[in-house]
PDB file of N, CA and C in Angstrom:
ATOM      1  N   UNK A   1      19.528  13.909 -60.431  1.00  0.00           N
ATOM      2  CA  UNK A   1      18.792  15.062 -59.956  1.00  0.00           C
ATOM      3  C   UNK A   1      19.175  15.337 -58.498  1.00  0.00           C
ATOM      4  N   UNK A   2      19.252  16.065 -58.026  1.00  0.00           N
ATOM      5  CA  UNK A   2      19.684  16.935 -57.149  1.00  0.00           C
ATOM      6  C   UNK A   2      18.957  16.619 -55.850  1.00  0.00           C
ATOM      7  N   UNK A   3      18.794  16.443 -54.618  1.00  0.00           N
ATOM      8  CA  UNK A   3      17.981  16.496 -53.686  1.00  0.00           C
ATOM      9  C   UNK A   3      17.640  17.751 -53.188  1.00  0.00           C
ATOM     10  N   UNK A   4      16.415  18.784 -52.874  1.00  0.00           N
ATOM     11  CA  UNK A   4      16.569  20.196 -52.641  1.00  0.00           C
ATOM     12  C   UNK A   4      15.954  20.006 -51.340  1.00  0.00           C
ATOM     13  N   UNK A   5      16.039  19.281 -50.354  1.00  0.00           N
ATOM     14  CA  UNK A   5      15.819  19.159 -48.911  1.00  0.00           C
ATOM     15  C   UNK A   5      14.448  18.833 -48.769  1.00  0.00           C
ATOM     16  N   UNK A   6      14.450  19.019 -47.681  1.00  0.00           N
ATOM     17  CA  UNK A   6      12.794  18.531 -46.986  1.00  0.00           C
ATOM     18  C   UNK A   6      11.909  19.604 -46.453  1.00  0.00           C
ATOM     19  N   UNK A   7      11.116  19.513 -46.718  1.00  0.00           N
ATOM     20  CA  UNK A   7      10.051  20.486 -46.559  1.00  0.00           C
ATOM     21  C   UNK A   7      10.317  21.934 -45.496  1.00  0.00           C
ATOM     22  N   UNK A   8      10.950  20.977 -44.188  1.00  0.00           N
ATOM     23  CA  UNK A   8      11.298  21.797 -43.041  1.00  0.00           C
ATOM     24  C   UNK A   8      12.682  22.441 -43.397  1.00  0.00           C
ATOM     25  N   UNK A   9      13.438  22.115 -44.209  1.00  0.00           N
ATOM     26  CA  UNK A   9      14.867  22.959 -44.501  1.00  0.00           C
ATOM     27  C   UNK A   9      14.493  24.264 -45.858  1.00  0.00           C
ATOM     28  N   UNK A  10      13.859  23.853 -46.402  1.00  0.00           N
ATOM     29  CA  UNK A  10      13.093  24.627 -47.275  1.00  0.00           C
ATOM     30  C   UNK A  10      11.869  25.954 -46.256  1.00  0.00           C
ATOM     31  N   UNK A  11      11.360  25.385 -45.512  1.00  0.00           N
ATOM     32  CA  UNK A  11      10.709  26.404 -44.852  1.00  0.00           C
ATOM     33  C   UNK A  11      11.645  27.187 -43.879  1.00  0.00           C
ATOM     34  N   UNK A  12      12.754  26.739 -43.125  1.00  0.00           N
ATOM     35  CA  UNK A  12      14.038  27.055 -42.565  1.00  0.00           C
ATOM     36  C   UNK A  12      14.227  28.136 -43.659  1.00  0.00           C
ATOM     37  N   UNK A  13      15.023  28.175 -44.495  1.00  0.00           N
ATOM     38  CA  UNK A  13      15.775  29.159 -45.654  1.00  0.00           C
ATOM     39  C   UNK A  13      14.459  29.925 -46.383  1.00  0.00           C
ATOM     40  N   UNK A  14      13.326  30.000 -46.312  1.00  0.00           N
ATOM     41  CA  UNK A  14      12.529  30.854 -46.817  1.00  0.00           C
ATOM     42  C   UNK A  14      12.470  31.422 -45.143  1.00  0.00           C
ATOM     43  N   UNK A  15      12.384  31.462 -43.868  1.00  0.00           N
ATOM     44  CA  UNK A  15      11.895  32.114 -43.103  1.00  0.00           C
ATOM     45  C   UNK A  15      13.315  32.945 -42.930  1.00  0.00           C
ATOM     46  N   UNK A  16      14.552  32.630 -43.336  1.00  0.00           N
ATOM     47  CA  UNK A  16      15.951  33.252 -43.133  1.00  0.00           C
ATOM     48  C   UNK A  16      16.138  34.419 -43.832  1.00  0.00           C
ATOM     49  N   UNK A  17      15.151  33.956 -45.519  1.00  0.00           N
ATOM     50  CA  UNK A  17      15.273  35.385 -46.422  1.00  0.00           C
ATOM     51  C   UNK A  17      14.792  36.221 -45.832  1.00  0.00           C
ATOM     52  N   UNK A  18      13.537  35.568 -45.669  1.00  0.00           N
ATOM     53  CA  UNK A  18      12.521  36.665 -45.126  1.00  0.00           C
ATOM     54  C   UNK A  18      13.221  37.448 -44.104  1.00  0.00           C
ATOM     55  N   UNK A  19      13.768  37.394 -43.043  1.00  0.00           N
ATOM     56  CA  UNK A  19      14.151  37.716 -41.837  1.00  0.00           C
ATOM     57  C   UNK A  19      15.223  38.644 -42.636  1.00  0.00           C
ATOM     58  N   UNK A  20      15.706  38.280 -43.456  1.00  0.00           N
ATOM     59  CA  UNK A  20      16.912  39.115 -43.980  1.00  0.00           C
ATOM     60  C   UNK A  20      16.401  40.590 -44.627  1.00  0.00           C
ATOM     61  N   UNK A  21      15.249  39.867 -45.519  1.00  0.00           N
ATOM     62  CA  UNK A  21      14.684  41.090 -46.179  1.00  0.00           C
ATOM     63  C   UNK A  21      14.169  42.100 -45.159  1.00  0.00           C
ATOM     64  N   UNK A  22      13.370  41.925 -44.068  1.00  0.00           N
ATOM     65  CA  UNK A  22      12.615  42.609 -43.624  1.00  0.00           C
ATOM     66  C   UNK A  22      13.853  43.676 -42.633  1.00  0.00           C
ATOM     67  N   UNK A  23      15.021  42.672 -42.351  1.00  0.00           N
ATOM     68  CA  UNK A  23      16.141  43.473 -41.745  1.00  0.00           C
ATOM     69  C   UNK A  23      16.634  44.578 -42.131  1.00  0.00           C
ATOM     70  N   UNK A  24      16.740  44.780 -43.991  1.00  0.00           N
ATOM     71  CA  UNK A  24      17.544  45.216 -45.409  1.00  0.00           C
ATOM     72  C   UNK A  24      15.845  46.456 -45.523  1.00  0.00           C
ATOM     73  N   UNK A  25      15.279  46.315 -45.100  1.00  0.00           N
ATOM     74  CA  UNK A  25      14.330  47.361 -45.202  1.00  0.00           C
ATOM     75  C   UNK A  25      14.026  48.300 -44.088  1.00  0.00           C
ATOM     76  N   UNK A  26      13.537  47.862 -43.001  1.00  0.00           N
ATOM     77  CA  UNK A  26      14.341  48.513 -41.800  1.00  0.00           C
ATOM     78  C   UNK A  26      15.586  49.443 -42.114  1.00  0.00           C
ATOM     79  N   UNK A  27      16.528  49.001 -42.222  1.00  0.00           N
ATOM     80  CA  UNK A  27      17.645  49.514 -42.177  1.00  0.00           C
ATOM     81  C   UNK A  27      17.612  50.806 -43.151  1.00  0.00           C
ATOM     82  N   UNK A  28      16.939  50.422 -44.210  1.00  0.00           N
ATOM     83  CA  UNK A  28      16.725  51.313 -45.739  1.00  0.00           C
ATOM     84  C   UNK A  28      15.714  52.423 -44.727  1.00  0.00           C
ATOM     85  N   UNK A  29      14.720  52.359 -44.322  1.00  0.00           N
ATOM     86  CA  UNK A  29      13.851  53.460 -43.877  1.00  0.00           C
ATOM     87  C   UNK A  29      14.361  54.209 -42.739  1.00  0.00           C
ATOM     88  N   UNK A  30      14.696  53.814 -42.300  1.00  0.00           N
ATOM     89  CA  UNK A  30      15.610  54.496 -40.640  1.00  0.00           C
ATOM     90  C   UNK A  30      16.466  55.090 -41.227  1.00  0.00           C
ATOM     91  N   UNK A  31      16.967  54.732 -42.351  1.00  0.00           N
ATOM     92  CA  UNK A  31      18.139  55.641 -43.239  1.00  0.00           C
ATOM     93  C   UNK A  31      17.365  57.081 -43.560  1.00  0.00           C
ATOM     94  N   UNK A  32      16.377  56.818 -44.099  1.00  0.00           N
ATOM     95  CA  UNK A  32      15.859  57.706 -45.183  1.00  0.00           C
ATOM     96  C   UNK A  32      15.295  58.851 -43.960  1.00  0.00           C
ATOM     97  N   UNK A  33      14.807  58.027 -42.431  1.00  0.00           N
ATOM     98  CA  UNK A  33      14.259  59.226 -41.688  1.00  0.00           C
ATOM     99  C   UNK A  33      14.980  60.168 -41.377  1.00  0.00           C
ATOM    100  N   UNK A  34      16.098  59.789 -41.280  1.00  0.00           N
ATOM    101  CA  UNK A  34      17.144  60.687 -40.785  1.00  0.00           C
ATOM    102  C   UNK A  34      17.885  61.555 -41.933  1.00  0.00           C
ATOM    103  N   UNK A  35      17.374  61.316 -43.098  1.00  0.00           N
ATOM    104  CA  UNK A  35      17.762  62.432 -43.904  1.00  0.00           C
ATOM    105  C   UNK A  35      17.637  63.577 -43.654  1.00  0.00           C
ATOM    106  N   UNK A  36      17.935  64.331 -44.364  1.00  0.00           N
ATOM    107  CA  UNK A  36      17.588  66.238 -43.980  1.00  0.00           C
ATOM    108  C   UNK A  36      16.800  66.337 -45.394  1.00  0.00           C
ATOM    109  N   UNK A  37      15.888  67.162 -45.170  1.00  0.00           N
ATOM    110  CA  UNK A  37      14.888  67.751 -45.884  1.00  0.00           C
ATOM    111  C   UNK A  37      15.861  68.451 -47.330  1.00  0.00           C
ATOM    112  N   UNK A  38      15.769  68.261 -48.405  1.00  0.00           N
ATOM    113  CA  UNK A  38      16.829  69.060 -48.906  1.00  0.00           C
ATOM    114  C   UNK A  38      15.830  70.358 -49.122  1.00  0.00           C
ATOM    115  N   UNK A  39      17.026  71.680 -49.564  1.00  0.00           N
ATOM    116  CA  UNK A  39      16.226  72.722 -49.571  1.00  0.00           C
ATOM    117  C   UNK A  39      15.539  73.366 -50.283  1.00  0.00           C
ATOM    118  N   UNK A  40      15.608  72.792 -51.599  1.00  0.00           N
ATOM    119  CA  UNK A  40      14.463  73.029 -52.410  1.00  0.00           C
ATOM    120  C   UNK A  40      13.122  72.724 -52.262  1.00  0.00           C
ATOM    121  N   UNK A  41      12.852  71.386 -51.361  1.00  0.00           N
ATOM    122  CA  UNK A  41      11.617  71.076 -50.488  1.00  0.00           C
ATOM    123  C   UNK A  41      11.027  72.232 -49.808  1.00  0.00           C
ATOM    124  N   UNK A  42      12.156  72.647 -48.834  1.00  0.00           N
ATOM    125  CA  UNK A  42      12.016  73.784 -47.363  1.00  0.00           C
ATOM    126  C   UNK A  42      11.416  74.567 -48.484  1.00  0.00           C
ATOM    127  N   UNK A  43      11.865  75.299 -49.882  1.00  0.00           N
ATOM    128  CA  UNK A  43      11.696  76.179 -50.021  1.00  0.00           C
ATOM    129  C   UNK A  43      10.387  76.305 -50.586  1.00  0.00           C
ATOM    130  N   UNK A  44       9.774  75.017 -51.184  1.00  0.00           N
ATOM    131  CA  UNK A  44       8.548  74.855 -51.942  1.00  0.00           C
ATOM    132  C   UNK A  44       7.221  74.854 -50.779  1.00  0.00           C
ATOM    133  N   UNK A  45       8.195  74.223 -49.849  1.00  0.00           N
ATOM    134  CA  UNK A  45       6.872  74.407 -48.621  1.00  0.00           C
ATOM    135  C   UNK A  45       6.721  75.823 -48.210  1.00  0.00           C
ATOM    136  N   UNK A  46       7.751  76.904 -47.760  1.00  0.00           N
ATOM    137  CA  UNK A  46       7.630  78.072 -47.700  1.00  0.00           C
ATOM    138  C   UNK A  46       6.806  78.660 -48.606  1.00  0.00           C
ATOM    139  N   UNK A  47       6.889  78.517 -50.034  1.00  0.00           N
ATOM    140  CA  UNK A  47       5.878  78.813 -51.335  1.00  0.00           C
ATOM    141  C   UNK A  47       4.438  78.887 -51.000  1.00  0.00           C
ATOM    142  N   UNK A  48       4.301  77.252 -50.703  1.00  0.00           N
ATOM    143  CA  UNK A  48       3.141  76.855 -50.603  1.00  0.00           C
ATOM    144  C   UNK A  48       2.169  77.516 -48.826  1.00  0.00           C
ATOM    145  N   UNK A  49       2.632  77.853 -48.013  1.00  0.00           N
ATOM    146  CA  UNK A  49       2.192  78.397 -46.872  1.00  0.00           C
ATOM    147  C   UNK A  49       2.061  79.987 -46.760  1.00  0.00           C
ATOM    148  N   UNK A  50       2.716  80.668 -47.921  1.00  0.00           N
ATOM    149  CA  UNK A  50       2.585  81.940 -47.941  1.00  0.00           C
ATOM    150  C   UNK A  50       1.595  81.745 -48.894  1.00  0.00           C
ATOM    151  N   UNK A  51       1.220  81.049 -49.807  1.00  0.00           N
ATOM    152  CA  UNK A  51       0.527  80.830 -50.723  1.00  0.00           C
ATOM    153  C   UNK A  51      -0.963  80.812 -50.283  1.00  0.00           C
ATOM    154  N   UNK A  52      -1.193  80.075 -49.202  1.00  0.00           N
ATOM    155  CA  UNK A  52      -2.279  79.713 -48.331  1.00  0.00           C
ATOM    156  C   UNK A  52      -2.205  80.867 -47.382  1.00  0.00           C
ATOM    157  N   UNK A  53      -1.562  81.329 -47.081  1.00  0.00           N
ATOM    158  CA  UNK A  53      -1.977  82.714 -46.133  1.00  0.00           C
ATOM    159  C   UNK A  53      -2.537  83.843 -46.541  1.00  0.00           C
ATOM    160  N   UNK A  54      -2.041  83.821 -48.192  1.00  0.00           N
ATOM    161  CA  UNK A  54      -2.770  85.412 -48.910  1.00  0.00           C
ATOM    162  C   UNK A  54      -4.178  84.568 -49.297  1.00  0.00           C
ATOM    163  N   UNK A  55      -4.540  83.520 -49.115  1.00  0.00           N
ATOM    164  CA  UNK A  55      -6.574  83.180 -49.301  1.00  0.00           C
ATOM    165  C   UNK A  55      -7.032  83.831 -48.939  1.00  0.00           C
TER     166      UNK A  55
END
């Protein structure tokens, strides 16, 4: 059987994922802010504000 380390090398490599994941998500949202609105959005919001102006 295999030795799978000691408690502290095991908590080492779970705090590394972690650090990785939270990096890999970051990265994913800062992506997404900087998208551009596509324009079928622009145009549904235009819809919706003329929509609310004839109330």
């Amino acid at each position: 059987m295999q030795n799978q380390g000691s408690k502290a090398e095991l908590d080492a490599q779970a705090n590394q994922i972690k650090t990785q994941i939270e990096e890999n998500l970051k990265r994913v949202y800062e992506a997404v802010l900087v998208e551009e609105v596509p324009d079928r959005f622009k145009q549904l919001l235009q819809q919706l504000k003329a929509n609310e102006a004839l109330k």
